[in-house]
PDB file of N, CA and C in Angstrom:
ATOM      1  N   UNK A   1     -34.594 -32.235 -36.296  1.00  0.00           N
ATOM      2  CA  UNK A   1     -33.923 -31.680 -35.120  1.00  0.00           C
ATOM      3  C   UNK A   1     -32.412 -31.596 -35.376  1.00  0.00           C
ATOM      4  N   UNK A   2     -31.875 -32.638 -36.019  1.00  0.00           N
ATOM      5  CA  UNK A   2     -30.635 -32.818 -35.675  1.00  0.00           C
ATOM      6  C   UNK A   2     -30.077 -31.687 -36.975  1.00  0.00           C
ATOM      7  N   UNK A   3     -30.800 -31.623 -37.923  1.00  0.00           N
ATOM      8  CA  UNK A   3     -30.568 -30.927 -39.322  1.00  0.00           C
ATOM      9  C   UNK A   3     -30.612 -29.250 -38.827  1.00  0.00           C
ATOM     10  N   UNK A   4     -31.392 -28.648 -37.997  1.00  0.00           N
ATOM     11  CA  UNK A   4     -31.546 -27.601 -37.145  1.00  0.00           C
ATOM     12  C   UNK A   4     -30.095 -27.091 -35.833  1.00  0.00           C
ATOM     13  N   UNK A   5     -30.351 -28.742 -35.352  1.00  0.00           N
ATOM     14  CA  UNK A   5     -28.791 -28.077 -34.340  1.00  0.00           C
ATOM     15  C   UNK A   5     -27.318 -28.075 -34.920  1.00  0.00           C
ATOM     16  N   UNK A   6     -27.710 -28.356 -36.350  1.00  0.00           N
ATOM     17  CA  UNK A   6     -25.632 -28.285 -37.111  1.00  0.00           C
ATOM     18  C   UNK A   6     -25.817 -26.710 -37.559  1.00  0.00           C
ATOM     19  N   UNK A   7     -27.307 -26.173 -38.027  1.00  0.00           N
ATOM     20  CA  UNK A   7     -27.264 -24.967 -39.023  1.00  0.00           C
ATOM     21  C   UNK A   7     -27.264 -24.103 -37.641  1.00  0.00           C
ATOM     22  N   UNK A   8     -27.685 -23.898 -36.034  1.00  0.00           N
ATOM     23  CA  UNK A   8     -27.136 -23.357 -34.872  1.00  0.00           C
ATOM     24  C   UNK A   8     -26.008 -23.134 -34.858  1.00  0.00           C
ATOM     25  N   UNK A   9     -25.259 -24.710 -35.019  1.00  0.00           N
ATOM     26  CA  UNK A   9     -23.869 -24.567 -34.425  1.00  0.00           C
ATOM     27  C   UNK A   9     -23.268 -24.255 -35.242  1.00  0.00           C
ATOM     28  N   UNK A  10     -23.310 -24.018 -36.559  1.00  0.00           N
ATOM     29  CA  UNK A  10     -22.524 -23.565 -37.688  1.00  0.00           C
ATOM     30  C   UNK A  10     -22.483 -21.998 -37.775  1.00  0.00           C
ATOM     31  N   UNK A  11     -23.452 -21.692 -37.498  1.00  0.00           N
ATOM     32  CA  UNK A  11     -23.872 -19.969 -37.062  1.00  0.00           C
ATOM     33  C   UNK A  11     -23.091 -19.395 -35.552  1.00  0.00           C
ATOM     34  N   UNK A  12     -23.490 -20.460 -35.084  1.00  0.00           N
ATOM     35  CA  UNK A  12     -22.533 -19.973 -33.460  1.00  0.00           C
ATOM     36  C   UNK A  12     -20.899 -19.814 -33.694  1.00  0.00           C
ATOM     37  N   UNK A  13     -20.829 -21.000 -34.506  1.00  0.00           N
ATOM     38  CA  UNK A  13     -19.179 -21.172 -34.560  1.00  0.00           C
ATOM     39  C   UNK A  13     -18.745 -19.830 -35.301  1.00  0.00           C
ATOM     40  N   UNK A  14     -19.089 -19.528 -36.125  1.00  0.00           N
ATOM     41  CA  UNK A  14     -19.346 -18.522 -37.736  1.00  0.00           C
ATOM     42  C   UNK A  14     -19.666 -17.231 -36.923  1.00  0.00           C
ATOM     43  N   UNK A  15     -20.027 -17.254 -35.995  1.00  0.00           N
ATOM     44  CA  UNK A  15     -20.586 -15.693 -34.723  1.00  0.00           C
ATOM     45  C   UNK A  15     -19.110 -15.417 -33.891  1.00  0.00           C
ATOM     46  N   UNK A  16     -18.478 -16.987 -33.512  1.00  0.00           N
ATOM     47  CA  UNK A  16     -17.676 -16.709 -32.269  1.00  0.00           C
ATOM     48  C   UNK A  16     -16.515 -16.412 -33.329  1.00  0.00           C
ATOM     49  N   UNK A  17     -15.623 -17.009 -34.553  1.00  0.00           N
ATOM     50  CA  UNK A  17     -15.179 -16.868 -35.558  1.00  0.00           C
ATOM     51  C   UNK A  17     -15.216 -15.268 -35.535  1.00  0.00           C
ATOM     52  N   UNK A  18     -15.839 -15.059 -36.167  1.00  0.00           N
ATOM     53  CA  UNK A  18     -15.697 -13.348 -36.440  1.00  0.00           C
ATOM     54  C   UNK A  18     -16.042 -12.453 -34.943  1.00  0.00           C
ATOM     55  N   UNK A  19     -16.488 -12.873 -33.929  1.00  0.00           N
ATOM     56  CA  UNK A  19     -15.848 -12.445 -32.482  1.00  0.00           C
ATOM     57  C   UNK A  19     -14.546 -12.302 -32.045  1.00  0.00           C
ATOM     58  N   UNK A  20     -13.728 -13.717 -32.646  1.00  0.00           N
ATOM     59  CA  UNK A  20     -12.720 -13.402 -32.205  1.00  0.00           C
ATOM     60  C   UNK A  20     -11.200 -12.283 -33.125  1.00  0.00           C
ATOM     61  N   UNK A  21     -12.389 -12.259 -35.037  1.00  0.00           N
ATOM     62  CA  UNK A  21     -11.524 -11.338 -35.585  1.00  0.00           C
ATOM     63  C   UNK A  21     -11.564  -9.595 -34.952  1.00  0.00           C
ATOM     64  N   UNK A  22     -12.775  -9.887 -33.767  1.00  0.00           N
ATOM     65  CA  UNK A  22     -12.922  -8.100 -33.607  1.00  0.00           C
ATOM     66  C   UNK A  22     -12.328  -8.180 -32.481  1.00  0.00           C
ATOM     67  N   UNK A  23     -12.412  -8.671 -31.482  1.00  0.00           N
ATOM     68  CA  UNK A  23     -11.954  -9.072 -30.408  1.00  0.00           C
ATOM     69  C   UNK A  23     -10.790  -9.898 -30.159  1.00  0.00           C
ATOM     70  N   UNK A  24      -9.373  -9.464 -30.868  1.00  0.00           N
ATOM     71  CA  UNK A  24      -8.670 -10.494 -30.666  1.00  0.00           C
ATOM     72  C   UNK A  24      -7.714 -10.589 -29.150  1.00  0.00           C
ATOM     73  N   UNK A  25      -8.120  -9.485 -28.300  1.00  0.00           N
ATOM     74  CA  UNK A  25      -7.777  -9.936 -26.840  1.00  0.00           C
ATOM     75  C   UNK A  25      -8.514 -11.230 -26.833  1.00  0.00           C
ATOM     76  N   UNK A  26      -9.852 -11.941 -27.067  1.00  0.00           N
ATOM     77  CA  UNK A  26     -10.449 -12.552 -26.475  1.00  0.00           C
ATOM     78  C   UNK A  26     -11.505 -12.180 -25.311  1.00  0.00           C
ATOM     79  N   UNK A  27     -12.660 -11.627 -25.753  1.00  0.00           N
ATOM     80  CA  UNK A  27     -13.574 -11.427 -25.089  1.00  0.00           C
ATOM     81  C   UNK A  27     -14.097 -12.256 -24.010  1.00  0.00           C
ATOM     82  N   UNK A  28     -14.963 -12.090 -22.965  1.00  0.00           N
ATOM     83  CA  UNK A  28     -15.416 -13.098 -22.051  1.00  0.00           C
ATOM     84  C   UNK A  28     -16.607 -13.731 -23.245  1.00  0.00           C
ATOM     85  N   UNK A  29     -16.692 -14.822 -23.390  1.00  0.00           N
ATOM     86  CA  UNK A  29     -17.863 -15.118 -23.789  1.00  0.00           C
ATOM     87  C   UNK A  29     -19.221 -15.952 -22.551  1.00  0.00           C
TER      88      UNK A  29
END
């Protein structure tokens, strides 16, 4: 479980990361 929710949050972080290179107003998330 716990090996599953770092490779999530590493992807989320790594998603919002390059969200904020396209979006650098800052989108609503």
């Amino acid at each position: 479980m716990e090996k599953t929710t770092s490779k999530k949050s590493g992807n989320f972080v790594s998603a919002t990361v390059g969200s904020r290179n396209h979006y650098p107003k800052g989108k609503a998330d």
